[in-house]
C-alpha atoms as a PDB file:
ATOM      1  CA  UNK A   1      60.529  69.624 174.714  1.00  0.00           C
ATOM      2  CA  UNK A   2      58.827  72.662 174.361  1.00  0.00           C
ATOM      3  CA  UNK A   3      57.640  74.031 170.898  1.00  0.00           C
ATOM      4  CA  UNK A   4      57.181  77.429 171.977  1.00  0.00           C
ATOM      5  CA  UNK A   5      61.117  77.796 173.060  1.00  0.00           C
ATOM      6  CA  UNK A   6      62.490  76.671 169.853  1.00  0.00           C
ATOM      7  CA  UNK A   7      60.254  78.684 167.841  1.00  0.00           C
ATOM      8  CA  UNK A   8      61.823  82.283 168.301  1.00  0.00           C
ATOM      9  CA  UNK A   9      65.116  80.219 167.366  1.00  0.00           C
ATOM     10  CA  UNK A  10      63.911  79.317 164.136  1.00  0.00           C
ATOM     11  CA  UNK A  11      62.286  82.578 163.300  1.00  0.00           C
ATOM     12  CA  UNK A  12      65.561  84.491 164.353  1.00  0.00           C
ATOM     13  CA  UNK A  13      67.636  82.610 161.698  1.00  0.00           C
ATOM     14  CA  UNK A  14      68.969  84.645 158.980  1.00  0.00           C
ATOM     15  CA  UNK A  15      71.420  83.880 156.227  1.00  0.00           C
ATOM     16  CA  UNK A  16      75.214  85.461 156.694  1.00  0.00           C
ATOM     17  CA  UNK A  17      77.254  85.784 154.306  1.00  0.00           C
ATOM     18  CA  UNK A  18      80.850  84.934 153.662  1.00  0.00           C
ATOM     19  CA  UNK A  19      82.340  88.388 153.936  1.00  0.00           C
ATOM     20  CA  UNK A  20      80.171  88.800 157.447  1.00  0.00           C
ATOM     21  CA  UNK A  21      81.381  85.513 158.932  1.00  0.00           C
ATOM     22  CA  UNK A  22      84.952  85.354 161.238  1.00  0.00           C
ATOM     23  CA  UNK A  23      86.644  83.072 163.436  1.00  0.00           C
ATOM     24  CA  UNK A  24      86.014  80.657 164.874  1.00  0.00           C
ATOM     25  CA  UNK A  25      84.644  77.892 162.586  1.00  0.00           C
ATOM     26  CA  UNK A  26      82.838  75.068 163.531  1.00  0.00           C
ATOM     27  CA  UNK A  27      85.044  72.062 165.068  1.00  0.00           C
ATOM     28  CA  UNK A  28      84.526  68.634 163.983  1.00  0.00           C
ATOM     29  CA  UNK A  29      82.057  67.556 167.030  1.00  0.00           C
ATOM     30  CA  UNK A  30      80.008  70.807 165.937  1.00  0.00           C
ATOM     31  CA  UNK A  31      80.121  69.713 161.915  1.00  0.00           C
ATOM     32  CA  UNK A  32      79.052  66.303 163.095  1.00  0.00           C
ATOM     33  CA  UNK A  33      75.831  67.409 165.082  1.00  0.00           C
ATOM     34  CA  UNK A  34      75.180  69.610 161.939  1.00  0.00           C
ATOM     35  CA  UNK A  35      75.396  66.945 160.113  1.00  0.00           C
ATOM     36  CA  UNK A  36      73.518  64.666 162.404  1.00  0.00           C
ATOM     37  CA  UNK A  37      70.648  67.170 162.197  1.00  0.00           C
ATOM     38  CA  UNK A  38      70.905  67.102 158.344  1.00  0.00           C
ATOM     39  CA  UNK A  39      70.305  63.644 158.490  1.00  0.00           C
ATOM     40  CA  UNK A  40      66.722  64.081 160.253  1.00  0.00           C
ATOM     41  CA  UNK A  41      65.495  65.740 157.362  1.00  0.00           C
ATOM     42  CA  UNK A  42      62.798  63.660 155.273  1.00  0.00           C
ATOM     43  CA  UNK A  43      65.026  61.002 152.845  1.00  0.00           C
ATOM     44  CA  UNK A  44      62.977  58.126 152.375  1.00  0.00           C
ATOM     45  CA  UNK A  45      64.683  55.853 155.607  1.00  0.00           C
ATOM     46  CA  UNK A  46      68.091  54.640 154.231  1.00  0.00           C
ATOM     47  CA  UNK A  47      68.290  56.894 150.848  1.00  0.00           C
ATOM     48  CA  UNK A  48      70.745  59.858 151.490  1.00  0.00           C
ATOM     49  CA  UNK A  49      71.374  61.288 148.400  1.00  0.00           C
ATOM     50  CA  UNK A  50      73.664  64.086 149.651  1.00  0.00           C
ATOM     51  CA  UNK A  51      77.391  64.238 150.717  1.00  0.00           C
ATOM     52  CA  UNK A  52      78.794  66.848 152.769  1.00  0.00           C
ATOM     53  CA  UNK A  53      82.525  67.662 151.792  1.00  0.00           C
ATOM     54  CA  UNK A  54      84.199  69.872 154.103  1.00  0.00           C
ATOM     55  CA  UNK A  55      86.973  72.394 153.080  1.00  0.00           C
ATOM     56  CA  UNK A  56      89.520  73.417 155.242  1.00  0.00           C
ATOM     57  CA  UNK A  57      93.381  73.810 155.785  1.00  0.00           C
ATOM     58  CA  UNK A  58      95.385  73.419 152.349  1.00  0.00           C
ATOM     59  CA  UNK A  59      92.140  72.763 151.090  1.00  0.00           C
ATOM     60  CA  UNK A  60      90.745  76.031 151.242  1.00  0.00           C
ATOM     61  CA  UNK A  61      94.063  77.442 149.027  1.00  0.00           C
ATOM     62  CA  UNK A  62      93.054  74.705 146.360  1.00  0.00           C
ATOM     63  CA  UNK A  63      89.580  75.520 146.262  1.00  0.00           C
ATOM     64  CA  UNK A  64      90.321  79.182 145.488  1.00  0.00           C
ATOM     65  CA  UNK A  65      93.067  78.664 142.866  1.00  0.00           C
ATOM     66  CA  UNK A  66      89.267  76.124 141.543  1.00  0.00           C
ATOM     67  CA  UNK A  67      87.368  79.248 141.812  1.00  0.00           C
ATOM     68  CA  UNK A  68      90.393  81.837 140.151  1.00  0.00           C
ATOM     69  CA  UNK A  69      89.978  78.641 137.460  1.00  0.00           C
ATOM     70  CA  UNK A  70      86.431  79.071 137.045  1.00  0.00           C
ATOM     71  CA  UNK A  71      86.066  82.624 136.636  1.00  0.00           C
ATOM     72  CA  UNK A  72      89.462  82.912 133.619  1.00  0.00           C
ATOM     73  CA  UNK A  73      87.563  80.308 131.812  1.00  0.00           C
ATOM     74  CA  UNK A  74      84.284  82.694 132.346  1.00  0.00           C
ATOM     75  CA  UNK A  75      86.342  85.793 130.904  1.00  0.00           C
ATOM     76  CA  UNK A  76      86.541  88.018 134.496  1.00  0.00           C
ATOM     77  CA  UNK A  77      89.801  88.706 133.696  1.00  0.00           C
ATOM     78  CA  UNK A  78      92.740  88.416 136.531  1.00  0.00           C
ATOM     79  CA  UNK A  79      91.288  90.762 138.353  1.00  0.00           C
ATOM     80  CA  UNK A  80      88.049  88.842 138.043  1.00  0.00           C
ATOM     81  CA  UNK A  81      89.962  85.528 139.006  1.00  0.00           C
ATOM     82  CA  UNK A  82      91.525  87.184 142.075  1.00  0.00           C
ATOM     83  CA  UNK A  83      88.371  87.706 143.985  1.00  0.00           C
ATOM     84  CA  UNK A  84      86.812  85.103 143.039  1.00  0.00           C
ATOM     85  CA  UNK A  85      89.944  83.405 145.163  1.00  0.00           C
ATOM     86  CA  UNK A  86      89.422  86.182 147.757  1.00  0.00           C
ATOM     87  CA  UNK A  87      85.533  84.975 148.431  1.00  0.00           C
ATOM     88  CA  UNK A  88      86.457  81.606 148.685  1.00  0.00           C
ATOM     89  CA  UNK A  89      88.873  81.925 151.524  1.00  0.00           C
ATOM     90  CA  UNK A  90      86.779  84.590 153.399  1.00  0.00           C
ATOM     91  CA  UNK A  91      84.566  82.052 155.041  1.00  0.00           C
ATOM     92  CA  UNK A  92      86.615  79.893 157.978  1.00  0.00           C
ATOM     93  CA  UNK A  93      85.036  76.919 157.157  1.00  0.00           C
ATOM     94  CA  UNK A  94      83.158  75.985 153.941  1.00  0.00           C
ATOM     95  CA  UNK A  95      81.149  72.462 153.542  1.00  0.00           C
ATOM     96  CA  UNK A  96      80.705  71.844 150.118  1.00  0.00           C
ATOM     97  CA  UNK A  97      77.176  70.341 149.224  1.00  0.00           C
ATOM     98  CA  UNK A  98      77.334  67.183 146.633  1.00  0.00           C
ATOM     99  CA  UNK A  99      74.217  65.589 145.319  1.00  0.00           C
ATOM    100  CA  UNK A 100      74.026  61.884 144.442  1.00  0.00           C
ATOM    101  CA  UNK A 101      70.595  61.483 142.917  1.00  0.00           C
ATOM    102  CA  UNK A 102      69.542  58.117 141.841  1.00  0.00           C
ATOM    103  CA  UNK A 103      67.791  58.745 138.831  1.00  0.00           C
ATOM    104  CA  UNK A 104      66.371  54.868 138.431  1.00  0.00           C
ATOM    105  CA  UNK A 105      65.229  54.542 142.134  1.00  0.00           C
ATOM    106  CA  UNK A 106      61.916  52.602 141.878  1.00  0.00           C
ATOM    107  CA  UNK A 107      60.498  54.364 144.424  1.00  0.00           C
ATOM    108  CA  UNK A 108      61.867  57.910 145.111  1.00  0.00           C
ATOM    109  CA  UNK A 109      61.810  59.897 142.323  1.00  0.00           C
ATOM    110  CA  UNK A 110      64.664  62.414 141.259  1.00  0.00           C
ATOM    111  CA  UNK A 111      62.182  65.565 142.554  1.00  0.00           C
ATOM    112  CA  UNK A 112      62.051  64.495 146.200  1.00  0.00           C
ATOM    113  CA  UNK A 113      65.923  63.194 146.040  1.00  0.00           C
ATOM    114  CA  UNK A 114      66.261  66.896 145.498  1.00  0.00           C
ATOM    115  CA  UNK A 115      63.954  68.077 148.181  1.00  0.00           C
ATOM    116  CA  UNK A 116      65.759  65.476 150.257  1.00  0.00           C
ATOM    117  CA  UNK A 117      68.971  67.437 149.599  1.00  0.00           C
ATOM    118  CA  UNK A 118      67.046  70.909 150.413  1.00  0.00           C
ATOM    119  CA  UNK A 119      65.565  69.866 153.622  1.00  0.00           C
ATOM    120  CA  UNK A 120      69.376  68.473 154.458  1.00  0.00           C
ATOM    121  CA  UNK A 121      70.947  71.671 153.860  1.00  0.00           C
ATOM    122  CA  UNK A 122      68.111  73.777 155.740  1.00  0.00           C
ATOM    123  CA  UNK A 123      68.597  71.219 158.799  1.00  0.00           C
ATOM    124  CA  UNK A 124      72.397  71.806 158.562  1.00  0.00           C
ATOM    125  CA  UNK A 125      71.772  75.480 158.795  1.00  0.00           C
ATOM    126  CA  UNK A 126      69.684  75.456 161.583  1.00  0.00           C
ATOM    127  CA  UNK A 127      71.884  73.553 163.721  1.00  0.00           C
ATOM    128  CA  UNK A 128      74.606  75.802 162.759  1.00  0.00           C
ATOM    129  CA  UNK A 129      72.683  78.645 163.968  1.00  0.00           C
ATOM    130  CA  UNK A 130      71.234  77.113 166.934  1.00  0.00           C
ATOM    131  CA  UNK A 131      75.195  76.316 167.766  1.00  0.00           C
ATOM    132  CA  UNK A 132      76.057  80.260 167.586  1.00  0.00           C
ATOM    133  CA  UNK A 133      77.449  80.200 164.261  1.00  0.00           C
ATOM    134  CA  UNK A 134      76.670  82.115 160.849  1.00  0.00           C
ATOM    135  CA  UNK A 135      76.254  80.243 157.420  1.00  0.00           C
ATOM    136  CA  UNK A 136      74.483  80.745 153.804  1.00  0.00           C
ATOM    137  CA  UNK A 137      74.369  78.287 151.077  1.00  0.00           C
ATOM    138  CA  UNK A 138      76.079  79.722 147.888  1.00  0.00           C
ATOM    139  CA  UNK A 139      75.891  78.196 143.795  1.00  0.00           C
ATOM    140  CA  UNK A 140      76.033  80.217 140.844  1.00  0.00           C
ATOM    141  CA  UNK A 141      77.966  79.421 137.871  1.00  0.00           C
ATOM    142  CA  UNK A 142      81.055  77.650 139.608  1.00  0.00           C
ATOM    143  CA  UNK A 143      78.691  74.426 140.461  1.00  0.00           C
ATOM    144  CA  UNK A 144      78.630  74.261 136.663  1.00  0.00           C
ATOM    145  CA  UNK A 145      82.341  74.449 135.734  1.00  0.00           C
ATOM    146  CA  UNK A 146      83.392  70.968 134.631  1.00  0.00           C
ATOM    147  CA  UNK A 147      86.933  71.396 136.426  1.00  0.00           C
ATOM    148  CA  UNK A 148      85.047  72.512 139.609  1.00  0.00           C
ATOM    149  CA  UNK A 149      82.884  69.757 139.451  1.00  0.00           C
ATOM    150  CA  UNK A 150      85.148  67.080 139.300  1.00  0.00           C
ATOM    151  CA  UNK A 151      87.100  68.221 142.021  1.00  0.00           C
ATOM    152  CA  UNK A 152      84.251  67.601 144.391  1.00  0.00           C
ATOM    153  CA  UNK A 153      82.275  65.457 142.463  1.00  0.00           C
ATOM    154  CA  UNK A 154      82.876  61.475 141.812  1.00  0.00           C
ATOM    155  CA  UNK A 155      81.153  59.865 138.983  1.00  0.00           C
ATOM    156  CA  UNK A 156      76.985  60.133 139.497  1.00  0.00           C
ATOM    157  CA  UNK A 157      77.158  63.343 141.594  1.00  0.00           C
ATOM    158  CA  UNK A 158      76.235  66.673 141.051  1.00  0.00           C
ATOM    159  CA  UNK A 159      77.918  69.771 142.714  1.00  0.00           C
ATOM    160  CA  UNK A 160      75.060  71.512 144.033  1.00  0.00           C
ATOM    161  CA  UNK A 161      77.070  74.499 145.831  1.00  0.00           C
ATOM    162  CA  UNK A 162      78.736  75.276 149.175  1.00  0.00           C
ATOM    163  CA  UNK A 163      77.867  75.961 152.526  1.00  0.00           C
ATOM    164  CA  UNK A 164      79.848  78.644 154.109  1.00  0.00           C
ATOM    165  CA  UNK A 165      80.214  78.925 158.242  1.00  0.00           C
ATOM    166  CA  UNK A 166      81.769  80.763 160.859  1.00  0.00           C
ATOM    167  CA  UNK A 167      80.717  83.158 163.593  1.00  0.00           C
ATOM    168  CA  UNK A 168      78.949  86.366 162.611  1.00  0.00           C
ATOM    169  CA  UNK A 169      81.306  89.492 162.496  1.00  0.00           C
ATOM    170  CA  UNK A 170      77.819  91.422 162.667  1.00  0.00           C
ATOM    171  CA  UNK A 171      73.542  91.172 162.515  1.00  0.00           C
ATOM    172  CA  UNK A 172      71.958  92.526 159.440  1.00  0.00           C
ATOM    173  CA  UNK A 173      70.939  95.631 160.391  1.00  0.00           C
ATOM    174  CA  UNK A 174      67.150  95.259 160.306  1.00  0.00           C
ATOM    175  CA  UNK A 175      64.674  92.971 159.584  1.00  0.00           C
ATOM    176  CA  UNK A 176      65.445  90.777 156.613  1.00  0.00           C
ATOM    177  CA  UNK A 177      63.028  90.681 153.501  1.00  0.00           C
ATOM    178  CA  UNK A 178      60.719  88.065 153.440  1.00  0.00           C
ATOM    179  CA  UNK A 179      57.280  87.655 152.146  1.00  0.00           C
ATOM    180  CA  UNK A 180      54.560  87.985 154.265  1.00  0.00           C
ATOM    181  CA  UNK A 181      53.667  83.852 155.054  1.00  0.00           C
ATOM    182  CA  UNK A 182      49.796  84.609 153.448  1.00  0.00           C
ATOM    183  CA  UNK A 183      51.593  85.427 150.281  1.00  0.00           C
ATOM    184  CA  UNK A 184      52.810  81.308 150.101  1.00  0.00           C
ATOM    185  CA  UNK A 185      50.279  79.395 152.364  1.00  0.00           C
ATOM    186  CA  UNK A 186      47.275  79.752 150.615  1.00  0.00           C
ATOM    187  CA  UNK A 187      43.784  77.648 149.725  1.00  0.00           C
ATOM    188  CA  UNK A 188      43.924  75.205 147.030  1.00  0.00           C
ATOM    189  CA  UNK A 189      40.315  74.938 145.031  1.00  0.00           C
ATOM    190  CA  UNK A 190      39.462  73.084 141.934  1.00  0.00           C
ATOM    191  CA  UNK A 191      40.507  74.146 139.158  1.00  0.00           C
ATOM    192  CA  UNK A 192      43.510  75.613 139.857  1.00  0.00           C
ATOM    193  CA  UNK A 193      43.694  79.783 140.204  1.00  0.00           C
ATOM    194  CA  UNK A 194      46.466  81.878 139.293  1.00  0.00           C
ATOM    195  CA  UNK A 195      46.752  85.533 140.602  1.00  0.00           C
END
């Protein structure tokens, strides 16, 4: 395998999101070597402390009359409520993202369960990208509404947010924003230096 060709792969990735992403969705052989790449990411051998739930079909209709839900109890209003619906059924194919940290683990503690569940998500993205296909994680306050919640949550989980795919309508039209990579890799000295 060559480094140097998968490189410009990585560094091409960019988030899309749901409004710029269109038919079709990932099939279930595609979802499973997303997943599969998910899995590589660093989780402590046979801890896995994420779930991926996909939503799709009659699914997607419940999961925006959730959403419509979530945003009356927030005070949006109906009009509020009906595009909060809208967004969720823009992407074809959204994989919600449930955390099942073990808070008592002896050896893992809950920080890197977390990063676990970061460095699954980025993975899944990746592949997703390297497949052809578009895809941004989303949160915000619907992770935190209790009826959302237990709809994709069973006891000991945490909703963390969704993952929405498909193919990209359209490339952001220049270079994304990102910090420069000296702004985060830098020296560490003793004692500790804060710009």
């Amino acid at each position: 395998m060559n480094p140097n060709a998968l490189l410009p792969l990585l560094l091409d990735r960019y988030s899309v999101g749901p409004k710029h992403l269109a038919e079709p969705g990932p099939d279930d052989a595609q979802l499973a070597l997303m997943t599969a790449a998910a899995l590589r990411a660093p989780d402590h051998a046979e801890l896995v402390p994420f779930r991926f739930k996909v939503v799709r079909g009659d699914a997607r209709t419940a999961m925006a009359a959730l959403f419509a839900g979530a945003a009356s109890e927030a005070g949006k209003g109906e009009e509020g409520a009906a595009l909060d619906a809208e967004r969720a059924l823009r992407p074809p194919v959204t994989v919600a993202v449930v955390a099942r940290i073990d808070l008592g683990h002896p050896l893992v503690p809950a920080h890197e369960q977390w990063a676990a569940v970061g460095g699954a998500v980025a993975n899944f993205l990746m592949a997703a990208h390297l497949l052809g296909f578009g895809g941004k994680m989303l949160s915000g306050a619907k992770v935190r509404n209790a009826a959302v919640a237990a709809a994709f949550c069973e006891p000991g989980e945490t909703l963390a947010g969704w993952i929405a795919l498909g193919t990209p309508s359209r490339k952001p039209a220049g270079p994304s924003r990102k910090p420069d990579p000296g702004q985060v890799l830098i020296d560490w000295h003793l004692p500790c230096k804060r710009d």
